[in-house]
C-alpha atoms as a PDB file:
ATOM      1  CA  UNK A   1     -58.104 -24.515 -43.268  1.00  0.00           C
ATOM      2  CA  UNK A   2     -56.218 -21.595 -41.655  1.00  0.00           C
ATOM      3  CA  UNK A   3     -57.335 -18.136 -42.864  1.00  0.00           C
ATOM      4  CA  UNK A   4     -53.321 -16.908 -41.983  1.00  0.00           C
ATOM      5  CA  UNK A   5     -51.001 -17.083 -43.835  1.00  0.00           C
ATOM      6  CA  UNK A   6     -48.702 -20.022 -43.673  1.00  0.00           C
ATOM      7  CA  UNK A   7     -45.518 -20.534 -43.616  1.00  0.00           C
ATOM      8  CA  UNK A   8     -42.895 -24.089 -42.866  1.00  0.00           C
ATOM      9  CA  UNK A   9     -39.274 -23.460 -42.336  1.00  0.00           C
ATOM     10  CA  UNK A  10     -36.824 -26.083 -42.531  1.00  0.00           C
ATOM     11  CA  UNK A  11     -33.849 -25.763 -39.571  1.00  0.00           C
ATOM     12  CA  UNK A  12     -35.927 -23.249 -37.857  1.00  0.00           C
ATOM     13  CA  UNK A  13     -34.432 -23.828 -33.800  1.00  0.00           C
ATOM     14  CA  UNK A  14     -31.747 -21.296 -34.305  1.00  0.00           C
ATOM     15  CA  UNK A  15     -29.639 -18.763 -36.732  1.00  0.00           C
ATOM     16  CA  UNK A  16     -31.216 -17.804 -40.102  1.00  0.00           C
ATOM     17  CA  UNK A  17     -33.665 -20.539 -39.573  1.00  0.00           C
ATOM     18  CA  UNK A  18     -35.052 -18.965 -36.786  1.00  0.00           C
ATOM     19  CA  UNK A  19     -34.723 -15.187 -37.809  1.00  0.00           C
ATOM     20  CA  UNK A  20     -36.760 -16.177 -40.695  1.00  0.00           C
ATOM     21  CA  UNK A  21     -39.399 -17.400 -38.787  1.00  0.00           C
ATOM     22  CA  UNK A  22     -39.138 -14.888 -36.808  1.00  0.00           C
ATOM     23  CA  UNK A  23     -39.654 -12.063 -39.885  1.00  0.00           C
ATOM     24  CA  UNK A  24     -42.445 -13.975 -41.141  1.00  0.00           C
ATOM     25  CA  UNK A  25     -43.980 -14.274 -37.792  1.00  0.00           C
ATOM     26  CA  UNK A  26     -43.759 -10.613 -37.757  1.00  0.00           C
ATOM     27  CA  UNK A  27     -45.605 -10.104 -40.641  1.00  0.00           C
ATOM     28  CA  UNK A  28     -48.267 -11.735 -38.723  1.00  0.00           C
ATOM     29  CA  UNK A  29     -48.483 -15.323 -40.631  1.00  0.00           C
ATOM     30  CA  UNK A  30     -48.534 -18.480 -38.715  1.00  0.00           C
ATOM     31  CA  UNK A  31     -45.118 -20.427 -39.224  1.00  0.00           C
ATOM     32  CA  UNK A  32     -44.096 -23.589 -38.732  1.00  0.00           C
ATOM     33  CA  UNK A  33     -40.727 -24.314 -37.351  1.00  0.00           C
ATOM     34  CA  UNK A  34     -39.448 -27.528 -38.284  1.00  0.00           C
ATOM     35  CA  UNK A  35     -36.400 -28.951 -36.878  1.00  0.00           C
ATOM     36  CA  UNK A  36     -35.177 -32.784 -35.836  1.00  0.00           C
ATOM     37  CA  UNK A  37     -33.845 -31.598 -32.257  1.00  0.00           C
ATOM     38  CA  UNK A  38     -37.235 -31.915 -29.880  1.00  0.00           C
ATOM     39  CA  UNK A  39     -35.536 -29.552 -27.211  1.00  0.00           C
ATOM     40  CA  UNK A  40     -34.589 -27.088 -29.483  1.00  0.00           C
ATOM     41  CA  UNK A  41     -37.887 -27.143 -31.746  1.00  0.00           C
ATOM     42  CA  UNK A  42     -40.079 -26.756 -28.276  1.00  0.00           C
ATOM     43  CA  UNK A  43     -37.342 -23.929 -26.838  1.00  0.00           C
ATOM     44  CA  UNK A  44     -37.618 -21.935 -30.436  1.00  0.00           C
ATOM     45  CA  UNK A  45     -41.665 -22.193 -30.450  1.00  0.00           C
ATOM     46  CA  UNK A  46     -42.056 -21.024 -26.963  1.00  0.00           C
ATOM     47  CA  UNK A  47     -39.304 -18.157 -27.481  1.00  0.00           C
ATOM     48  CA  UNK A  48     -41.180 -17.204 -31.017  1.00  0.00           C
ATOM     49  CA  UNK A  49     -44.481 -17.589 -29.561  1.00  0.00           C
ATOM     50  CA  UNK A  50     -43.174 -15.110 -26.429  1.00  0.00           C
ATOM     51  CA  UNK A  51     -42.231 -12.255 -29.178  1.00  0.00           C
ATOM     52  CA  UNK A  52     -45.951 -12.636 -30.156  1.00  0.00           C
ATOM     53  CA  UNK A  53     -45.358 -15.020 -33.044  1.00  0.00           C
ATOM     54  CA  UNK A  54     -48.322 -17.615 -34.408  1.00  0.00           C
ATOM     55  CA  UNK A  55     -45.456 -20.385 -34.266  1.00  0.00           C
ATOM     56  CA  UNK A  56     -46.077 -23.713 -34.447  1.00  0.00           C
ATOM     57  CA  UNK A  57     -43.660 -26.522 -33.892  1.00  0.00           C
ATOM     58  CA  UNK A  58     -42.892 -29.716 -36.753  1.00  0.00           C
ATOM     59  CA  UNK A  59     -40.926 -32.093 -36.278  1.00  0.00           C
ATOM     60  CA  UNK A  60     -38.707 -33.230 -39.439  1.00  0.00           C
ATOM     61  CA  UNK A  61     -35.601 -34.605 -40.468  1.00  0.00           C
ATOM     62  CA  UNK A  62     -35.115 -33.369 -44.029  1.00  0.00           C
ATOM     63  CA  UNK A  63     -32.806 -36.698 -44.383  1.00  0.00           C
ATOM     64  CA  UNK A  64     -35.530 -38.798 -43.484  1.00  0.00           C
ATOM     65  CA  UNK A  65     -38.489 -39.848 -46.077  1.00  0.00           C
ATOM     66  CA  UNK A  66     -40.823 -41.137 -42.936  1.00  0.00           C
ATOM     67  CA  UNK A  67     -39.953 -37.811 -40.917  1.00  0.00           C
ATOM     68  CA  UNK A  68     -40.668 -35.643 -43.785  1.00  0.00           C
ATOM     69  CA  UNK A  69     -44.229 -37.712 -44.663  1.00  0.00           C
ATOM     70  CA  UNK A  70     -45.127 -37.007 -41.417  1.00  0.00           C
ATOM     71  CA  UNK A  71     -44.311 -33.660 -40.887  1.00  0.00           C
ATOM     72  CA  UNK A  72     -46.138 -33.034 -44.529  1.00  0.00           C
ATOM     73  CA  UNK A  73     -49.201 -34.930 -42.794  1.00  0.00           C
ATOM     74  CA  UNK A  74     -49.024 -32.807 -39.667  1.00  0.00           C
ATOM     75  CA  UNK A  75     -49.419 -29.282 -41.647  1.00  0.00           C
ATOM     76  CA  UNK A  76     -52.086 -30.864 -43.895  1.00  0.00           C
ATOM     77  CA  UNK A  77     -54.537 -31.827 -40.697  1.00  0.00           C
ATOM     78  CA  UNK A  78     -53.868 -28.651 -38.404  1.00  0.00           C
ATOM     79  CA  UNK A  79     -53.619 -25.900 -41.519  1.00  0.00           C
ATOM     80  CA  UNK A  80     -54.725 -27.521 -45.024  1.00  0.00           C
ATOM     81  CA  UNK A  81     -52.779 -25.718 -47.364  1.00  0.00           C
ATOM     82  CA  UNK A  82     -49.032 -24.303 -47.094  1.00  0.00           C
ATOM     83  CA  UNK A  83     -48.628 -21.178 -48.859  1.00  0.00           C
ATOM     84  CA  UNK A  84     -44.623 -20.616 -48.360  1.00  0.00           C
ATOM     85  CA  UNK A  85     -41.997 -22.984 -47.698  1.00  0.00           C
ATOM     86  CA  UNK A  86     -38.472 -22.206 -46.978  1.00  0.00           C
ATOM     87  CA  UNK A  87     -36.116 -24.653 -47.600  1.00  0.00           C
ATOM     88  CA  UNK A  88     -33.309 -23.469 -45.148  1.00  0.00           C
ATOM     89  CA  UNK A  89     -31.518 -26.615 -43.430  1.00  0.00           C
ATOM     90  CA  UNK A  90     -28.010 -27.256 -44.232  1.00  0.00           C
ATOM     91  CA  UNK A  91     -24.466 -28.363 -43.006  1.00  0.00           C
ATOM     92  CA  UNK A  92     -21.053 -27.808 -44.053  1.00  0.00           C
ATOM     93  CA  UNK A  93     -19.717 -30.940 -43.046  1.00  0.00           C
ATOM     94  CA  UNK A  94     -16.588 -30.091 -41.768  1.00  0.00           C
ATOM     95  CA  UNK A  95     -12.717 -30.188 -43.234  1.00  0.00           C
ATOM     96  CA  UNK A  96     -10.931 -30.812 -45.148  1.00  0.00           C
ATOM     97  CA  UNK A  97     -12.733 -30.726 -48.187  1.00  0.00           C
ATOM     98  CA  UNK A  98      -9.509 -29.837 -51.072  1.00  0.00           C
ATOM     99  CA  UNK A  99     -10.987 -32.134 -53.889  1.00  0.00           C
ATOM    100  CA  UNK A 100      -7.601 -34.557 -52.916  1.00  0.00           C
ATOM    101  CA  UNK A 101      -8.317 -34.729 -49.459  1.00  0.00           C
ATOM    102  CA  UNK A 102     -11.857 -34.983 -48.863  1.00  0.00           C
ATOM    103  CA  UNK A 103     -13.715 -37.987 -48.015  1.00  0.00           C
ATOM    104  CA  UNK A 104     -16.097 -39.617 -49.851  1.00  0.00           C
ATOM    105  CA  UNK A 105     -18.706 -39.803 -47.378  1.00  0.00           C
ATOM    106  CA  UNK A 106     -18.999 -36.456 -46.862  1.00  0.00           C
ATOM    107  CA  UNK A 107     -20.127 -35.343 -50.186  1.00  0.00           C
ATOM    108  CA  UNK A 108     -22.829 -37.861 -50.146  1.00  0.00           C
ATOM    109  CA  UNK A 109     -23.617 -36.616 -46.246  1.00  0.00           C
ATOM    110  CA  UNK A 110     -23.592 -32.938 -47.769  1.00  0.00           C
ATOM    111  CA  UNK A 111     -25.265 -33.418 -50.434  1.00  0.00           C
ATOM    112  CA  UNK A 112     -27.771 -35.609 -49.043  1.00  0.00           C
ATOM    113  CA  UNK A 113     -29.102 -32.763 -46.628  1.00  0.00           C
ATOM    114  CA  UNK A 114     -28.225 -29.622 -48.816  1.00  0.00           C
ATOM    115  CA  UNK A 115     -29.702 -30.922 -52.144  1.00  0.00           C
ATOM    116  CA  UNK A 116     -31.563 -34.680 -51.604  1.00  0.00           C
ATOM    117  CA  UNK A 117     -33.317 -33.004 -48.137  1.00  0.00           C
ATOM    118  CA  UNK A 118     -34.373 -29.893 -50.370  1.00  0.00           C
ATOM    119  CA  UNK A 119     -36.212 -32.345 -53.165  1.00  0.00           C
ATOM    120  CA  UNK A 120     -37.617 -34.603 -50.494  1.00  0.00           C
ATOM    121  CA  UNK A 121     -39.105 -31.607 -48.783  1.00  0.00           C
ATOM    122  CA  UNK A 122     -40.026 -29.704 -51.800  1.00  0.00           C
ATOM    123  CA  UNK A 123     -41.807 -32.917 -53.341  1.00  0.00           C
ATOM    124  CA  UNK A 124     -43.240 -33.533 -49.950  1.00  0.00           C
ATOM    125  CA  UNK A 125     -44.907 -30.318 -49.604  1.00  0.00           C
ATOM    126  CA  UNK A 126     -45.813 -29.501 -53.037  1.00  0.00           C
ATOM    127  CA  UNK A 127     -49.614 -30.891 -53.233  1.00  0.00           C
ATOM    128  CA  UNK A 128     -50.120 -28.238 -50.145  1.00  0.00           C
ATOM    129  CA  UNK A 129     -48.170 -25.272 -51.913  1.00  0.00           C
ATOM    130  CA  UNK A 130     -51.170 -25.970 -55.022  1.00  0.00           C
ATOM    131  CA  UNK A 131     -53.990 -25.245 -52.217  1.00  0.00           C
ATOM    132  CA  UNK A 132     -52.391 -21.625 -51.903  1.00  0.00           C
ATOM    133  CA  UNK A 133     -53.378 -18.357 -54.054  1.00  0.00           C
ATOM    134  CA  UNK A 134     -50.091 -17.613 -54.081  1.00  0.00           C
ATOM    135  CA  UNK A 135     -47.566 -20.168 -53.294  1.00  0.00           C
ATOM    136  CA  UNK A 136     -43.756 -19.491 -53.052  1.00  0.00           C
ATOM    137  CA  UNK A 137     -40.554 -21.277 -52.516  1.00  0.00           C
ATOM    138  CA  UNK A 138     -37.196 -20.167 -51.023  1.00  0.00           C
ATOM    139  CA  UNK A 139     -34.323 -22.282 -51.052  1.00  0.00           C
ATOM    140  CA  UNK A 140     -31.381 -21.437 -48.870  1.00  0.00           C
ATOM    141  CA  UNK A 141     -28.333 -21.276 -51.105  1.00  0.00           C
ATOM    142  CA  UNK A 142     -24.975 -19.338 -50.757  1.00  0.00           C
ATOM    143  CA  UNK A 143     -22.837 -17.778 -53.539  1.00  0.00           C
ATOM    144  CA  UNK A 144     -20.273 -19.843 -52.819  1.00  0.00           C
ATOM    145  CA  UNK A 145     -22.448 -22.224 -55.274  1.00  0.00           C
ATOM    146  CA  UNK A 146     -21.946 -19.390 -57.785  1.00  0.00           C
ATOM    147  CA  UNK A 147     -19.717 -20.873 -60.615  1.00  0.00           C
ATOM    148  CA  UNK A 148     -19.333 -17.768 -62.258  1.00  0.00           C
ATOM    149  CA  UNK A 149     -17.794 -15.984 -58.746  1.00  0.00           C
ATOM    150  CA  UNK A 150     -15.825 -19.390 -58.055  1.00  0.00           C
ATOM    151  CA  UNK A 151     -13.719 -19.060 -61.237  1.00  0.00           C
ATOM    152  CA  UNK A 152     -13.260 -15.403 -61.404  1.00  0.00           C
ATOM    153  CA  UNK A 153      -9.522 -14.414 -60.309  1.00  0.00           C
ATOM    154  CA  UNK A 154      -9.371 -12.858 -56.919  1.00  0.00           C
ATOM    155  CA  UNK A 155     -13.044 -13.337 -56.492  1.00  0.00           C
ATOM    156  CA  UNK A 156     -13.863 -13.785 -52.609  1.00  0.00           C
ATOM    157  CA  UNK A 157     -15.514 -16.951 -52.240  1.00  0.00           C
ATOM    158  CA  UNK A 158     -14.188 -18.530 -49.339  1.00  0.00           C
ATOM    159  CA  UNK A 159     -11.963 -21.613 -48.616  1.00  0.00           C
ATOM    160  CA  UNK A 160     -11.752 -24.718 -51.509  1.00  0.00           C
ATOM    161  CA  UNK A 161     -14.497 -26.634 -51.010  1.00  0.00           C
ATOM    162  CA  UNK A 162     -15.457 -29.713 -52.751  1.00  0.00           C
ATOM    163  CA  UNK A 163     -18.309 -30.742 -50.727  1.00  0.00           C
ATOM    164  CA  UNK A 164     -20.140 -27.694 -49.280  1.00  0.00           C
ATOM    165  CA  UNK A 165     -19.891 -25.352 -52.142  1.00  0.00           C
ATOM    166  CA  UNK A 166     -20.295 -27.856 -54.619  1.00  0.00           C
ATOM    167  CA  UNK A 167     -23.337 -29.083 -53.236  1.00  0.00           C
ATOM    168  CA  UNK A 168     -24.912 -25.578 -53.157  1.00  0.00           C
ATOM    169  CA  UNK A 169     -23.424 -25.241 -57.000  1.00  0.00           C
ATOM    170  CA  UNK A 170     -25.884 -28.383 -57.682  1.00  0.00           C
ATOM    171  CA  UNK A 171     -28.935 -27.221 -55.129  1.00  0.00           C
ATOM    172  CA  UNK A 172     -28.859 -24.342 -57.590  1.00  0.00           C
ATOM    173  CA  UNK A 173     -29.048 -26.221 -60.534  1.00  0.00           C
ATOM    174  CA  UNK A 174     -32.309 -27.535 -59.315  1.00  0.00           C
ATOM    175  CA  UNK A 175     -33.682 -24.865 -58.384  1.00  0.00           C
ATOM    176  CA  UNK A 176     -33.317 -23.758 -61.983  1.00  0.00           C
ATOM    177  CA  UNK A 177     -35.334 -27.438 -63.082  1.00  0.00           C
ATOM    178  CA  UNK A 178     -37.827 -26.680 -60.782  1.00  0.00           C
ATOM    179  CA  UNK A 179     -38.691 -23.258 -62.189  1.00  0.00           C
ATOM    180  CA  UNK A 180     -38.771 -25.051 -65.603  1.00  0.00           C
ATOM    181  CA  UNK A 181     -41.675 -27.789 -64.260  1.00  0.00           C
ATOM    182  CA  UNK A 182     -43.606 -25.885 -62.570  1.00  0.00           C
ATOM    183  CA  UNK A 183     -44.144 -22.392 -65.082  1.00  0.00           C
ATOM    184  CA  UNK A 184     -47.196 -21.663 -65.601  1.00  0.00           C
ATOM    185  CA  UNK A 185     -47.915 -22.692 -62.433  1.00  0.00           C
ATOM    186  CA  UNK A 186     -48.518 -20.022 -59.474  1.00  0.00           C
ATOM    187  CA  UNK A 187     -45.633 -21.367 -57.543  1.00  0.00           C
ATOM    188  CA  UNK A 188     -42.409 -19.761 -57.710  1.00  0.00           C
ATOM    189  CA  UNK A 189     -39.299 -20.773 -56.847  1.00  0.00           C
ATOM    190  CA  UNK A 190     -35.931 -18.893 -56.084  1.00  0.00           C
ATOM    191  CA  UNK A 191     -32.108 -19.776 -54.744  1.00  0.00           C
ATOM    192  CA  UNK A 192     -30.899 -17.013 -51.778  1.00  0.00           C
ATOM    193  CA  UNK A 193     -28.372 -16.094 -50.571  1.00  0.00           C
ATOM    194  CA  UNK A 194     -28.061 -14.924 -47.096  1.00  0.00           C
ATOM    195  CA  UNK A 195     -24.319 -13.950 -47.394  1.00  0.00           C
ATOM    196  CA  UNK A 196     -21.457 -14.524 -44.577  1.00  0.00           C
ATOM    197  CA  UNK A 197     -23.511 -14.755 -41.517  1.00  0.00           C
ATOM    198  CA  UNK A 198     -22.053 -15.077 -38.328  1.00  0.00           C
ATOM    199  CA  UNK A 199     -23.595 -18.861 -37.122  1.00  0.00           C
ATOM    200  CA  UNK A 200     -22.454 -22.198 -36.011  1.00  0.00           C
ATOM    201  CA  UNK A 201     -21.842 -23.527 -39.195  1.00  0.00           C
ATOM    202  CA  UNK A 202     -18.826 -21.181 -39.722  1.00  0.00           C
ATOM    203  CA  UNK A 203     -17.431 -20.707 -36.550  1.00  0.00           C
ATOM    204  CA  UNK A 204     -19.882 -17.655 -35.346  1.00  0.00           C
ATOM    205  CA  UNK A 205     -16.686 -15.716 -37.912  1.00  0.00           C
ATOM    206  CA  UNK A 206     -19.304 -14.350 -40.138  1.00  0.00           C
ATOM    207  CA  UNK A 207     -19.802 -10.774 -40.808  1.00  0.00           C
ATOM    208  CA  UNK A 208     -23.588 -10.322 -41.013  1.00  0.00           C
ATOM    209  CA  UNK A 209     -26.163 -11.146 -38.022  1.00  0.00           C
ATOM    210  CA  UNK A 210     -28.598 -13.816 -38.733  1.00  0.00           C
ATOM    211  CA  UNK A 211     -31.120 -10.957 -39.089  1.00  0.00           C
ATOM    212  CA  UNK A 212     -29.469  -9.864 -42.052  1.00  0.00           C
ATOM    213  CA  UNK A 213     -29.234 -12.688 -43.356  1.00  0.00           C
ATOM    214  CA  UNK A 214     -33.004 -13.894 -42.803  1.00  0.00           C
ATOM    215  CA  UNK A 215     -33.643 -10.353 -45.113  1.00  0.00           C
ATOM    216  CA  UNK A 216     -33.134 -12.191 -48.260  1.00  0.00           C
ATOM    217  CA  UNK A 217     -35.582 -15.149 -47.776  1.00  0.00           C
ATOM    218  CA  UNK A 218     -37.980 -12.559 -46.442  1.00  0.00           C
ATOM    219  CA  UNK A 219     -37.893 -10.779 -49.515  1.00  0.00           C
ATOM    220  CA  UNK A 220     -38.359 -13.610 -51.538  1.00  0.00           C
ATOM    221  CA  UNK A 221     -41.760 -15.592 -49.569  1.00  0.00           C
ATOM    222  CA  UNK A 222     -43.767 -12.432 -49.865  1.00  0.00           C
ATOM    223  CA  UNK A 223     -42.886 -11.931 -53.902  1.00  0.00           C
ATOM    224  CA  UNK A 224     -45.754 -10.895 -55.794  1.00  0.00           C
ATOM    225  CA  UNK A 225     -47.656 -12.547 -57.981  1.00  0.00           C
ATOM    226  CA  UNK A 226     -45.691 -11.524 -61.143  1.00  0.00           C
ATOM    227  CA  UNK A 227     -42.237 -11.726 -59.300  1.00  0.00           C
ATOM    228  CA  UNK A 228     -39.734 -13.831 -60.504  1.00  0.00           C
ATOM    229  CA  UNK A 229     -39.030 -17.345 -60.584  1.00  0.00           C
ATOM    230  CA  UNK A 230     -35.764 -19.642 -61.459  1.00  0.00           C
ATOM    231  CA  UNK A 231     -33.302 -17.153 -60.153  1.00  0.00           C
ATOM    232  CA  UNK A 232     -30.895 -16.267 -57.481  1.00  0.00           C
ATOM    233  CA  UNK A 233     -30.786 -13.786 -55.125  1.00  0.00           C
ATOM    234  CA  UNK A 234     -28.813 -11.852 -52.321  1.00  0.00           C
ATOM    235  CA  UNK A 235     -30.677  -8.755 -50.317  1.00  0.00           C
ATOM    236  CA  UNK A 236     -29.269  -6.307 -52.568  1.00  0.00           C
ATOM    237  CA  UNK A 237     -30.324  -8.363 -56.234  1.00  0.00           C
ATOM    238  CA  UNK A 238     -29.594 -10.889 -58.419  1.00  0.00           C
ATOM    239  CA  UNK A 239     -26.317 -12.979 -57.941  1.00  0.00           C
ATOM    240  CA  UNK A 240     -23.881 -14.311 -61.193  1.00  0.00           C
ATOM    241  CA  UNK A 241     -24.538 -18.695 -61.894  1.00  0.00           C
END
């Protein structure tokens, strides 16, 4: 079993993903960087592992039940125990998603990444989290999933979106049930929010660097023991359901 530290990130090759490793790395754990792309895992490893990172590469489709088995049986053999998993893959899925316009099949292709992918991964992973002292849980939301800031007038919360908000709107809501099964357990479990980062999901038109928004998910895998659990959270505190 590794002595380190160690961490799995989910969509790890590039943006957020990869800043996150990258901040964990820093702290000197060994992270895993799990992505479906082979290319772009092995490029992100060997540019991690140049900045002096303990990276190590995992293969895994969070769509995928064999992919994610496998990738659960890879960390099990090479570092017997996980202690943090961040569950940051994601996709928009593209326009237009007004309620009236949107297609059917992308809701289910949203949500089957954004909220199915988190629960197959979180399940996946959880018999490892229970080998760690102190296990934690980050799952990469947005507060576009905020109900409360969607139906304030004049809030800010970007364009309609039936499919990519909404499906963060429901990740949330499980984040909240998995707070509720697992107290008084040492595993805790928060929603973040990285806020409008400048990646390829939205065009590179965001106004935070990927650094930034890795700060959140940072702050939240290195919690201690009597931090919180159940909740949601920018860099700068708690964010509105």
């Amino acid at each position: 079993m590794s002595e380190k530290t160690t961490a799995l990130v989910t969509g790890a090759n590039k943006g957020i993903g990869y800043e996150i490793a990258a901040g964990l790395g820093a702290l000197g754990w060994r992270v895993g960087v799990g992505a479906r792309d082979d290319r772009r895992r092995t490029d992100a490893v060997e540019k991690l592992r140049a900045a002096g990172v303990d990276a190590f590469g995992v293969p895994l489709d969070v769509t995928d039940d064999a992919s994610v088995a496998a990738a659960a049986a890879l960390v099990e053999e090479h570092e017997g125990r996980l202690d943090v998993l961040v569950n940051n893959a994601g996709i928009t899925g593209g326009g237009p998603q007004e309620p009236t316009q949107v297609e059917p099949a992308t809701i289910r292709a949203v949500v089957e990444t954004n909220v199915i992918g988190v629960v197959r991964v979180t399940n996946a992973f959880l018999p490892l989290l229970h080998r760690s002292a102190s296990p934690r849980v980050v799952v990469m939301s947005s507060s576009v999933g905020s109900l409360t800031l969607q139906s304030t007038p004049g809030a800010d919360t970007g364009p309609i979106s039936a499919a990519y908000s909404a499906s963060k709107t429901f990740l949330n809501a499980v984040v909240v049930q998995y707070a509720k099964e697992l107290a008084g357990t040492s595993i805790l479990i928060n929603a973040a929010c990285p806020g409008f980062v400048a990646t390829d999901l939205n065009g590179f038109r965001g106004t935070r660097t990927p650094e930034q928004g890795a700060q959140v998910a940072l702050q939240l895998a290195t919690l201690p023991d009597d931090g919180p659990t159940g909740g949601y959270f920018s860099d700068a505190g708690p964010i509105p359901w």
